[in-house]
PDB file of N, CA and C in Angstrom:
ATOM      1  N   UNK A   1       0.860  -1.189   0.000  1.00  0.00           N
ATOM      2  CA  UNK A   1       0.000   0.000   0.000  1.00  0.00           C
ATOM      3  C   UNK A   1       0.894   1.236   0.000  1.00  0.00           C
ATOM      4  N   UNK A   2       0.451   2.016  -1.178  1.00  0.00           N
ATOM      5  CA  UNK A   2       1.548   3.207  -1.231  1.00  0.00           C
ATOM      6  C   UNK A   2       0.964   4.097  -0.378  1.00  0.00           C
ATOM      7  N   UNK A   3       1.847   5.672  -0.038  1.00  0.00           N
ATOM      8  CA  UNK A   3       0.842   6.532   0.809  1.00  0.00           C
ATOM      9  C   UNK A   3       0.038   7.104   0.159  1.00  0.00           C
ATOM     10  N   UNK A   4      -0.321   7.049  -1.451  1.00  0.00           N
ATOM     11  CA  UNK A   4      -1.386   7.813  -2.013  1.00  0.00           C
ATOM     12  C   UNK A   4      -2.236   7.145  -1.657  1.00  0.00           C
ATOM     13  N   UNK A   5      -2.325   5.897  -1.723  1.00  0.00           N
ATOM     14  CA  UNK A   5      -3.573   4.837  -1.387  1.00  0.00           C
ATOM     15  C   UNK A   5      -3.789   5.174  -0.091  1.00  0.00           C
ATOM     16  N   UNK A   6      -2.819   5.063   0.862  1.00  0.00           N
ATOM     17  CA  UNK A   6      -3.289   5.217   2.476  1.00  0.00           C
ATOM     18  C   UNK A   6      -4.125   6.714   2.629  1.00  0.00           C
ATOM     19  N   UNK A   7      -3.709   7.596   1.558  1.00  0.00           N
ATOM     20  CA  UNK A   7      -4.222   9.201   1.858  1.00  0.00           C
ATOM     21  C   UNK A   7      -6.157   8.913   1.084  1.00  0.00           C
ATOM     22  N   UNK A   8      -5.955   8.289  -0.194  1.00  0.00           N
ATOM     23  CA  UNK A   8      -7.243   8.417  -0.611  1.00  0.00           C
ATOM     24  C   UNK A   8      -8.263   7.670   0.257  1.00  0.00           C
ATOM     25  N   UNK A   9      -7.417   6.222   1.138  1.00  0.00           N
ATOM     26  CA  UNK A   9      -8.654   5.974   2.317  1.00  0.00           C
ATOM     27  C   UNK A   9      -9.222   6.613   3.274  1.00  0.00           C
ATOM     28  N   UNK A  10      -7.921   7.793   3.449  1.00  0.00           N
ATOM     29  CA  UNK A  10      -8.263   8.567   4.719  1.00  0.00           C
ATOM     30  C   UNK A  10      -8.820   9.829   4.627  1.00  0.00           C
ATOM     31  N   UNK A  11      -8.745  10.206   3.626  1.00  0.00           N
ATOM     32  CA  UNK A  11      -9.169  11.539   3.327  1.00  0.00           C
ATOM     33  C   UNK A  11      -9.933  11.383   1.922  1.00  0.00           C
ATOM     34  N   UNK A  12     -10.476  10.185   1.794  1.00  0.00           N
ATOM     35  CA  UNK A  12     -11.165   9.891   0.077  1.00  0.00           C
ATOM     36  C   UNK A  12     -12.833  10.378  -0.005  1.00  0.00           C
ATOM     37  N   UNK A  13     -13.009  10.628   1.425  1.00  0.00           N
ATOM     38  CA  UNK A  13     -14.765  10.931   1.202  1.00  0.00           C
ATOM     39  C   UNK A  13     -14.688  12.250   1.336  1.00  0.00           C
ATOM     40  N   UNK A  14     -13.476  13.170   1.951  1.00  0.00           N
ATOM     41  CA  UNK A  14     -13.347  14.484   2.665  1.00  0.00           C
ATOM     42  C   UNK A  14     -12.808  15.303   1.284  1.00  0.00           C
ATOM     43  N   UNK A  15     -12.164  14.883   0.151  1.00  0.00           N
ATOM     44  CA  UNK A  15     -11.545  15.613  -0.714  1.00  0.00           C
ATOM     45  C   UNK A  15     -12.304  14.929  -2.211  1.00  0.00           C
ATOM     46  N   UNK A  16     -12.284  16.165  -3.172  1.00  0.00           N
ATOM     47  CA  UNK A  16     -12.629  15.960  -4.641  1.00  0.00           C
ATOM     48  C   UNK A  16     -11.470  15.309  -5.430  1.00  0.00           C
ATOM     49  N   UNK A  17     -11.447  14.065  -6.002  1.00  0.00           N
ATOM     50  CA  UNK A  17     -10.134  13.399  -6.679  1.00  0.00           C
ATOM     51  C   UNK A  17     -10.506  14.202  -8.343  1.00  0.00           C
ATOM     52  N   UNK A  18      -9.590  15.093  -9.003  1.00  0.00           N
ATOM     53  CA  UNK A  18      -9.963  15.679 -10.170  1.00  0.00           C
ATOM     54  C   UNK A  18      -8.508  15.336 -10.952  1.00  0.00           C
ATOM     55  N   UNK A  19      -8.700  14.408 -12.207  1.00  0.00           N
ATOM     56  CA  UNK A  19      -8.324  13.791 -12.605  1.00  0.00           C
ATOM     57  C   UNK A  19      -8.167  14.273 -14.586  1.00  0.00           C
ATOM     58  N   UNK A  20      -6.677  15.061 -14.674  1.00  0.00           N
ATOM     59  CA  UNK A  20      -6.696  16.059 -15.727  1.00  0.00           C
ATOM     60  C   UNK A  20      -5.222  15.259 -16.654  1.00  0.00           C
ATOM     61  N   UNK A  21      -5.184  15.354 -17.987  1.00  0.00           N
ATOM     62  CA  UNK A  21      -4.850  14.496 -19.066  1.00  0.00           C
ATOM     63  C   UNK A  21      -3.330  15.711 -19.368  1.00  0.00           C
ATOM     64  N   UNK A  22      -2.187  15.508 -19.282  1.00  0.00           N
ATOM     65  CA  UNK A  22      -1.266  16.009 -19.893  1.00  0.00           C
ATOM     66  C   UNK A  22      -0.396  15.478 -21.019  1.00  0.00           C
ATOM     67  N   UNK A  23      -0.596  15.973 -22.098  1.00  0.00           N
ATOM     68  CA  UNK A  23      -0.112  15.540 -22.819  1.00  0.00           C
ATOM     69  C   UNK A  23       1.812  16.000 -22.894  1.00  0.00           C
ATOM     70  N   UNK A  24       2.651  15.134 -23.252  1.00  0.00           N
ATOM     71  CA  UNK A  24       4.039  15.245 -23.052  1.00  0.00           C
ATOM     72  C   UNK A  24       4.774  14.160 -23.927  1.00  0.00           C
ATOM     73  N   UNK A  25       6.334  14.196 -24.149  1.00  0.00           N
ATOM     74  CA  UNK A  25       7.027  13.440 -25.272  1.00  0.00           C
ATOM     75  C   UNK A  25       6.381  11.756 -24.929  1.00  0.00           C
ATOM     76  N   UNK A  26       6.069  11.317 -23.978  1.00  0.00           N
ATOM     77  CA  UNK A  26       5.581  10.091 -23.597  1.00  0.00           C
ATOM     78  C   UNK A  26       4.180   9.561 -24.196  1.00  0.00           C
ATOM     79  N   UNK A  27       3.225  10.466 -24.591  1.00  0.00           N
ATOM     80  CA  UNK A  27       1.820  10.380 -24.468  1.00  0.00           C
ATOM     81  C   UNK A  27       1.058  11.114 -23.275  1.00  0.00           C
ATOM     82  N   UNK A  28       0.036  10.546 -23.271  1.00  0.00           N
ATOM     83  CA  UNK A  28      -0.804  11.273 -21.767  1.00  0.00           C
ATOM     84  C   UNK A  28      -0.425  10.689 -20.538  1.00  0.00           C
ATOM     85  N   UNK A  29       0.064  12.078 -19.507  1.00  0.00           N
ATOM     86  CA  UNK A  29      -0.104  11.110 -17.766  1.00  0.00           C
ATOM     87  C   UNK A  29      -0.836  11.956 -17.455  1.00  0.00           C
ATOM     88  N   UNK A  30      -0.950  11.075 -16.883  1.00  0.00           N
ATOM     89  CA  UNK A  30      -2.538  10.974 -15.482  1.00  0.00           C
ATOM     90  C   UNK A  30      -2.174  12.086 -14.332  1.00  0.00           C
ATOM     91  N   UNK A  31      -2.559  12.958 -14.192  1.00  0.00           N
ATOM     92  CA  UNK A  31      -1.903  13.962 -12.707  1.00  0.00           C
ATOM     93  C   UNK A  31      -3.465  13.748 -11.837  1.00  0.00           C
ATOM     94  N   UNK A  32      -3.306  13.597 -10.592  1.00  0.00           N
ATOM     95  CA  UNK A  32      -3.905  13.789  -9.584  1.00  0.00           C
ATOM     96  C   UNK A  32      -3.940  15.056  -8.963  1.00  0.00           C
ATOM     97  N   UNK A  33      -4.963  15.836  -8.708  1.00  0.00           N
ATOM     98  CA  UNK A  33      -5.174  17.286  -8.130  1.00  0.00           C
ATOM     99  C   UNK A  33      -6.245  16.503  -7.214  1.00  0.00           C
ATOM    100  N   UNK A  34      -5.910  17.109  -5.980  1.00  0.00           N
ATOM    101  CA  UNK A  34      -6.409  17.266  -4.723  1.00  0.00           C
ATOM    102  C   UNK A  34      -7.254  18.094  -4.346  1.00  0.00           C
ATOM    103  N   UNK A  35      -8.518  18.303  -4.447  1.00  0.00           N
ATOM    104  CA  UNK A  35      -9.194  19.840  -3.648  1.00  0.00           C
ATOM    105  C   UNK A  35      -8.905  19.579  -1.586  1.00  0.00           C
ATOM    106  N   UNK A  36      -8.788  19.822  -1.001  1.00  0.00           N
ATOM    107  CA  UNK A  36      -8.930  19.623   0.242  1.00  0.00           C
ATOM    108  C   UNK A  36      -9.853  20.275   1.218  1.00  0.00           C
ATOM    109  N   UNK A  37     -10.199  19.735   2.157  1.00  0.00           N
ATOM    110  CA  UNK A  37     -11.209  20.155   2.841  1.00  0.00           C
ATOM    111  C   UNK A  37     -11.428  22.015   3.243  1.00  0.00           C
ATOM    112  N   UNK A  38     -10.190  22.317   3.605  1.00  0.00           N
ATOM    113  CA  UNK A  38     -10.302  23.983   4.165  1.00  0.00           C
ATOM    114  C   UNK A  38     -10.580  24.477   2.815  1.00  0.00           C
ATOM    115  N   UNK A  39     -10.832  24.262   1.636  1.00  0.00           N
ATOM    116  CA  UNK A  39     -11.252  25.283   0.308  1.00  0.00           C
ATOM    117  C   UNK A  39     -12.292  25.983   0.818  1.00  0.00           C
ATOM    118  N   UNK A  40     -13.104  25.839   1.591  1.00  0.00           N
ATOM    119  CA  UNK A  40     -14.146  26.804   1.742  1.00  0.00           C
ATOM    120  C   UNK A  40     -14.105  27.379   2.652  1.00  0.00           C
ATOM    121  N   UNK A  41     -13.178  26.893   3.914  1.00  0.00           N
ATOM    122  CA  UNK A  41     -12.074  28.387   4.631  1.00  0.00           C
ATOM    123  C   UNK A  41     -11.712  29.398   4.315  1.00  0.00           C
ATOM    124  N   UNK A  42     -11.036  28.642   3.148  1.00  0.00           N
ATOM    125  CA  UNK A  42     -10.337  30.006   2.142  1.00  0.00           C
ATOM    126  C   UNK A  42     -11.179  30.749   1.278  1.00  0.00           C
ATOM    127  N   UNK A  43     -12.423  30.292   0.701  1.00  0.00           N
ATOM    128  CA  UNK A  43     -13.429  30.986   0.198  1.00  0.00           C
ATOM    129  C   UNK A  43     -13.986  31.771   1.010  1.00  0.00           C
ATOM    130  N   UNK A  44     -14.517  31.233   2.705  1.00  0.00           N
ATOM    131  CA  UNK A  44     -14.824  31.961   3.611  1.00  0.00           C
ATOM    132  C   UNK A  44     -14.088  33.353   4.114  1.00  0.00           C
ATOM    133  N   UNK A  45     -12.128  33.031   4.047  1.00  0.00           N
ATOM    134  CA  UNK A  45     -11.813  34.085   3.918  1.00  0.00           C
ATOM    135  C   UNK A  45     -11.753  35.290   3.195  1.00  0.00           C
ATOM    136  N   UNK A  46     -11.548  34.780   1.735  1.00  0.00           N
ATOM    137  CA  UNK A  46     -11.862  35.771   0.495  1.00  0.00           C
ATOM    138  C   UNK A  46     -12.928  36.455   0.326  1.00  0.00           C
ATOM    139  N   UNK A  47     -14.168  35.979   1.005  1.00  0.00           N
ATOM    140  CA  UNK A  47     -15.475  36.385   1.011  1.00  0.00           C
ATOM    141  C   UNK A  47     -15.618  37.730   2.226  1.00  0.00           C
ATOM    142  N   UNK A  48     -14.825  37.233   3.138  1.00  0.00           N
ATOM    143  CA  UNK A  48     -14.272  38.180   4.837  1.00  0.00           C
ATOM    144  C   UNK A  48     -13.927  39.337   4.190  1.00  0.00           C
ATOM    145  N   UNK A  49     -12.950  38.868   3.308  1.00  0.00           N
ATOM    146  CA  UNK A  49     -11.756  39.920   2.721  1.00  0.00           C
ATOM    147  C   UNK A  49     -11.843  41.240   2.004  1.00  0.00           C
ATOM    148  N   UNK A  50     -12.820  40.583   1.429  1.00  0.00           N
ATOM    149  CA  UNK A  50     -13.988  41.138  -0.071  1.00  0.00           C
ATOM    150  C   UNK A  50     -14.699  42.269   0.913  1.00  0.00           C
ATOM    151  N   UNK A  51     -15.707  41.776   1.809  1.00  0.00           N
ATOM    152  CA  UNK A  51     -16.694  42.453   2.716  1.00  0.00           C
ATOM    153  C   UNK A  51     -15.815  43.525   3.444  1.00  0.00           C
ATOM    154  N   UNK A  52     -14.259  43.117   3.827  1.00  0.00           N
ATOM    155  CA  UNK A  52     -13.613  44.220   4.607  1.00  0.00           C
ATOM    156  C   UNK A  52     -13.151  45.259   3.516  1.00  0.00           C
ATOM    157  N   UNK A  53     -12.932  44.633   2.370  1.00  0.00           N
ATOM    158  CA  UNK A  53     -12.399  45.861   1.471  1.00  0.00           C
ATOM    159  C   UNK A  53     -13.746  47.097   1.151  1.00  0.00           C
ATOM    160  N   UNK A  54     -14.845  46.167   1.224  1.00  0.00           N
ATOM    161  CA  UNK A  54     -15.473  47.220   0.649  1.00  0.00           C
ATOM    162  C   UNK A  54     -16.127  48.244   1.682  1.00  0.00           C
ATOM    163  N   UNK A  55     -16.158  47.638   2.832  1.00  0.00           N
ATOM    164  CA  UNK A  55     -16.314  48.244   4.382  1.00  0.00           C
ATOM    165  C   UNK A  55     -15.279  49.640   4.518  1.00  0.00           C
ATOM    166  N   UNK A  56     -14.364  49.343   3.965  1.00  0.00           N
ATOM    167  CA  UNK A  56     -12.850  50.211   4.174  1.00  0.00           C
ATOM    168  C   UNK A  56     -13.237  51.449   3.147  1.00  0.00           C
ATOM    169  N   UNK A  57     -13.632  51.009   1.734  1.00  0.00           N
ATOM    170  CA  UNK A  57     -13.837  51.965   1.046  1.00  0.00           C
ATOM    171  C   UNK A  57     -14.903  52.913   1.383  1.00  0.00           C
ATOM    172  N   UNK A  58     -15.935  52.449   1.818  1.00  0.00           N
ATOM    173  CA  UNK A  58     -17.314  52.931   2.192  1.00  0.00           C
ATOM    174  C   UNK A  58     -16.927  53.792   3.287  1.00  0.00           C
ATOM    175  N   UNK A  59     -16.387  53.406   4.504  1.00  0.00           N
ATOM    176  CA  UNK A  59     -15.964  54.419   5.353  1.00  0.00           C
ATOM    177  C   UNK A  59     -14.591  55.511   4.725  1.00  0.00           C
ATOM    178  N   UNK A  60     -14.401  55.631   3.772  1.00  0.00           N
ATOM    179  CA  UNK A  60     -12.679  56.765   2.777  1.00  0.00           C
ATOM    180  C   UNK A  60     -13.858  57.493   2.196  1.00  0.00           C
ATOM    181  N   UNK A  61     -14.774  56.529   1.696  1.00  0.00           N
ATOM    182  CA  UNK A  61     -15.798  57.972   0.770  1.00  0.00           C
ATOM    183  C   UNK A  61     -16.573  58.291   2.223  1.00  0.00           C
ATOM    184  N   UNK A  62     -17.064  57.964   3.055  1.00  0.00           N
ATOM    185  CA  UNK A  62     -17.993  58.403   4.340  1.00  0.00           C
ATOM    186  C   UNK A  62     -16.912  59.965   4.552  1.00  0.00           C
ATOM    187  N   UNK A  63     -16.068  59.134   5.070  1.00  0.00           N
ATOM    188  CA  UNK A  63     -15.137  60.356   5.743  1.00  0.00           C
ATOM    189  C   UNK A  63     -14.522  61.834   4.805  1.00  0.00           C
ATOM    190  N   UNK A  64     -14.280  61.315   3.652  1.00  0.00           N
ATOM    191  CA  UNK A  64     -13.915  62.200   2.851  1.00  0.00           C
ATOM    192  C   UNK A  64     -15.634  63.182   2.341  1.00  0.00           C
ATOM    193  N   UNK A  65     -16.778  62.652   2.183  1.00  0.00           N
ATOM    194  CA  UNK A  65     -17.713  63.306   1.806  1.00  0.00           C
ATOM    195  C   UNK A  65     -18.233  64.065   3.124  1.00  0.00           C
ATOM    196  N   UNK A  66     -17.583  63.530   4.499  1.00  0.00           N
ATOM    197  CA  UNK A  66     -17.571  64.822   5.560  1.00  0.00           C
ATOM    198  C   UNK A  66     -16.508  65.752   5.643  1.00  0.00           C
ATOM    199  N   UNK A  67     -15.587  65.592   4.834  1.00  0.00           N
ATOM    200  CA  UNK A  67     -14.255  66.937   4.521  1.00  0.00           C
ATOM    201  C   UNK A  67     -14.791  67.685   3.836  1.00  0.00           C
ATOM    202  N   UNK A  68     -15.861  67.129   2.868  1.00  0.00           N
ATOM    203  CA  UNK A  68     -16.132  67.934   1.590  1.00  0.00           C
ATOM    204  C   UNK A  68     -17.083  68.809   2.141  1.00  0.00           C
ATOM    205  N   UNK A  69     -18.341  68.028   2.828  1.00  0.00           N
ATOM    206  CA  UNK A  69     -19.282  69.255   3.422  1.00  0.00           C
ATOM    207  C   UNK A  69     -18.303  70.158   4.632  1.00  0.00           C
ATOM    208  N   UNK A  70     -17.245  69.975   5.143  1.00  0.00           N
ATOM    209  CA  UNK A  70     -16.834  70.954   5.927  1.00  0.00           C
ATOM    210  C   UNK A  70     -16.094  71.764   4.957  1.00  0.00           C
ATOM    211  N   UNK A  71     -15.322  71.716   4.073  1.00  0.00           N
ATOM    212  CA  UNK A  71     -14.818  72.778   2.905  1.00  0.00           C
ATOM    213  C   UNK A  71     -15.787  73.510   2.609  1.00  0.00           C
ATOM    214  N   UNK A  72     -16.851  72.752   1.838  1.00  0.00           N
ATOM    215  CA  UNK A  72     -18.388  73.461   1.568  1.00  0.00           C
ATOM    216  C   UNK A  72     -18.760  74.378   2.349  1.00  0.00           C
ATOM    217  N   UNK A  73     -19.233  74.057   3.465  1.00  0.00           N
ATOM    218  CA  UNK A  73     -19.682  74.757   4.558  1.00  0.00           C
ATOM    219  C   UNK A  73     -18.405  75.821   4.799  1.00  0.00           C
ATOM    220  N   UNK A  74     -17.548  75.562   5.109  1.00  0.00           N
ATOM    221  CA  UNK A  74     -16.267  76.767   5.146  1.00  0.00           C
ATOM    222  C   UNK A  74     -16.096  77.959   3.863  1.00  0.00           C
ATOM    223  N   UNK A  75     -16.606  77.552   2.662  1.00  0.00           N
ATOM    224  CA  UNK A  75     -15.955  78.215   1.478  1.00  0.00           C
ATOM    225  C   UNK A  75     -17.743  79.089   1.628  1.00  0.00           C
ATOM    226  N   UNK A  76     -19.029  78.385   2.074  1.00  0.00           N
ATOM    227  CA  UNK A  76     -20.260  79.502   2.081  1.00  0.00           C
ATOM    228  C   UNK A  76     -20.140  80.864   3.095  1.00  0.00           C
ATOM    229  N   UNK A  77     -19.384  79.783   4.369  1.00  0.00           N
ATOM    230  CA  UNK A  77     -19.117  81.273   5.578  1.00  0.00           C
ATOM    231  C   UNK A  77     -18.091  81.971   4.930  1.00  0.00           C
ATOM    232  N   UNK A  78     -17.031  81.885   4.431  1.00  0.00           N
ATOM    233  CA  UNK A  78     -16.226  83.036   3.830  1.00  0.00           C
ATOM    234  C   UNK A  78     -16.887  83.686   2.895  1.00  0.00           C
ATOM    235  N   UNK A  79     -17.484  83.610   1.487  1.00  0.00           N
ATOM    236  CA  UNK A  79     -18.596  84.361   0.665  1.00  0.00           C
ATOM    237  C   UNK A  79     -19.534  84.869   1.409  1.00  0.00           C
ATOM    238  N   UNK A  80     -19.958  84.815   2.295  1.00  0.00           N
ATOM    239  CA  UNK A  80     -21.109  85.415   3.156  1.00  0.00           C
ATOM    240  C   UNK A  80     -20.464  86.148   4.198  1.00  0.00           C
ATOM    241  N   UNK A  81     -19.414  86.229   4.252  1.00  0.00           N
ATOM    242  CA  UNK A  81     -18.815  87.252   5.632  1.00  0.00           C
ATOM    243  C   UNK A  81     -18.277  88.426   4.617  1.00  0.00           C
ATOM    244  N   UNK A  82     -17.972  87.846   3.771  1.00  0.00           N
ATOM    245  CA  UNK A  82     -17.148  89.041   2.315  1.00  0.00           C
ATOM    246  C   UNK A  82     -17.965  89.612   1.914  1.00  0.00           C
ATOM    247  N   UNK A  83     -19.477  89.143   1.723  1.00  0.00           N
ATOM    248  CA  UNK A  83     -20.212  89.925   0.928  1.00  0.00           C
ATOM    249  C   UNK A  83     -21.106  90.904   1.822  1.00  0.00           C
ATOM    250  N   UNK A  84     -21.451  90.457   3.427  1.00  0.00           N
ATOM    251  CA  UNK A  84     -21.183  91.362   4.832  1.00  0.00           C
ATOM    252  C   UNK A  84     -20.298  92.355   4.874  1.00  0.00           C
ATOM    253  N   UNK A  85     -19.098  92.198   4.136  1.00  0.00           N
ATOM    254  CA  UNK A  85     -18.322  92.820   5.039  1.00  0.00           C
ATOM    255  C   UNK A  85     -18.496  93.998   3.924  1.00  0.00           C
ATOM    256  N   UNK A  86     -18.515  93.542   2.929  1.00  0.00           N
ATOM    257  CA  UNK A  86     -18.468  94.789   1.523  1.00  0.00           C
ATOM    258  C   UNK A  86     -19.822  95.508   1.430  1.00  0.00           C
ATOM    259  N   UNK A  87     -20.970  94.947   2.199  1.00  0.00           N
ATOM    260  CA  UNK A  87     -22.082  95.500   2.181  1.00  0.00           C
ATOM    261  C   UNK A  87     -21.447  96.885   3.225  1.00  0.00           C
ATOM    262  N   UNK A  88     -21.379  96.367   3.713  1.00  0.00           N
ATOM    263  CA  UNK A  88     -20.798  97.316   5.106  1.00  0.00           C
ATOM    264  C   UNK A  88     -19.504  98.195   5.027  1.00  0.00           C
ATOM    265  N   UNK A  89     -18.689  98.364   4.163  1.00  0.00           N
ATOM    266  CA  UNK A  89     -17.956  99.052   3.582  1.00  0.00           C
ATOM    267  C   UNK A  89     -18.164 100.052   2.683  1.00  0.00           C
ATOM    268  N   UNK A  90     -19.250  99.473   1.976  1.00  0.00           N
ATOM    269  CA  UNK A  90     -19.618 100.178   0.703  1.00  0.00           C
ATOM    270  C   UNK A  90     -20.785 101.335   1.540  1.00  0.00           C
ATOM    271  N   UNK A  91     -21.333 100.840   2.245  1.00  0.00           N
ATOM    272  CA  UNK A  91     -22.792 101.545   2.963  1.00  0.00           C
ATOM    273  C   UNK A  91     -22.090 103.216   4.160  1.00  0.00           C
ATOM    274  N   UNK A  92     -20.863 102.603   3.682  1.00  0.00           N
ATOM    275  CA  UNK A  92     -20.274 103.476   5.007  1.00  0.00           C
ATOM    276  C   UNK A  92     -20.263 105.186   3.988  1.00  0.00           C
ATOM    277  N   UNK A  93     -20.851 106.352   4.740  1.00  0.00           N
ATOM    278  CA  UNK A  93     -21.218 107.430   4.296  1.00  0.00           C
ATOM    279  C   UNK A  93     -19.937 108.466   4.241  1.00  0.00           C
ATOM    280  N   UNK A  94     -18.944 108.193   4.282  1.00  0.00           N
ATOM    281  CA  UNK A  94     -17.449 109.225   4.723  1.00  0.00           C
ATOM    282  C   UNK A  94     -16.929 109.449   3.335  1.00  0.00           C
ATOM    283  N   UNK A  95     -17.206 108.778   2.604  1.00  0.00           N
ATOM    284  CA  UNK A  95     -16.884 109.173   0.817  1.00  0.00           C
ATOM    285  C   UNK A  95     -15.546 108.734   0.692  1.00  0.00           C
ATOM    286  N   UNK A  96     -14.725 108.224   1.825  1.00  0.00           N
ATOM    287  CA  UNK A  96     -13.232 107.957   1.550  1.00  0.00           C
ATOM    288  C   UNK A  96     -13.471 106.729   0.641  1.00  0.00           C
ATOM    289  N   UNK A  97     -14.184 105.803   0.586  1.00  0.00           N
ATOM    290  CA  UNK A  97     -14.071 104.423  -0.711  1.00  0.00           C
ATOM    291  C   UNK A  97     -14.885 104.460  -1.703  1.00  0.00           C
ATOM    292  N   UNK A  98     -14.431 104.344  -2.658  1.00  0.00           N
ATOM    293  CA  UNK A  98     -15.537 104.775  -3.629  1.00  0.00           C
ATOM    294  C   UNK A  98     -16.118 103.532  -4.105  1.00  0.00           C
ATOM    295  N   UNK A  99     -17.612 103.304  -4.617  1.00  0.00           N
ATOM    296  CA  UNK A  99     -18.349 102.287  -5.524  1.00  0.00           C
ATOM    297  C   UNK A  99     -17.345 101.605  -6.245  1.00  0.00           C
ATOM    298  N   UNK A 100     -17.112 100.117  -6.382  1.00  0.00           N
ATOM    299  CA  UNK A 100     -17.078  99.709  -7.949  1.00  0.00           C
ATOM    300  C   UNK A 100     -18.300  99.223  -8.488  1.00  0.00           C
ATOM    301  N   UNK A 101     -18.089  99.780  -9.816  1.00  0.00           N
ATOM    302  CA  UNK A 101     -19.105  99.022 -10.387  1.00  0.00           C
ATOM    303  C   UNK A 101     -18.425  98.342 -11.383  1.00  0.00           C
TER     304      UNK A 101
END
């Protein structure tokens, strides 16, 4: 009994035997590929992985689209204190500044 035989008794109901044709100077050999049991660990992780990446992005645009309303909000109070302040400059009666128009 070789150990492939001892492995396919022991692990023959737990793993997919997938059985693929290479052709080479000989003719065709036979290769044995193994799926093993944790594949859907690792799918489970990739799936984790996937959900954290897009978690990560969602909170870069969250956070960045609250920079943007604070720029926003910052760039309306400066136009509105300027256009205060020129109301109030211009309104002033001493003739030292003159209109633009």
């Amino acid at each position: 009994m070789t150990a492939e035989h001892k492995f396919e008794e022991t692990y023959g109901q737990q793993t997919q035997e997938k059985v693929a044709f290479q052709s080479n100077s000989h003719g065709q050999e036979k290769i044995h590929m193994h799926n093993h049991p944790n594949s859907t660990q690792s799918q489970f992780l990739s799936v984790g992985r996937l959900i954290f990446i897009i978690l990560l992005v969602a909170a870069a645009l969250f956070i960045g689209g609250i920079f943007s309303m604070i720029a926003l909000a910052t760039a309306a109070l400066i136009a509105v204190v300027s256009f205060i302040a020129r109301l109030l400059t211009f309104s002033s009666g001493d003739g030292s500044i003159s209109k633009r128009y």
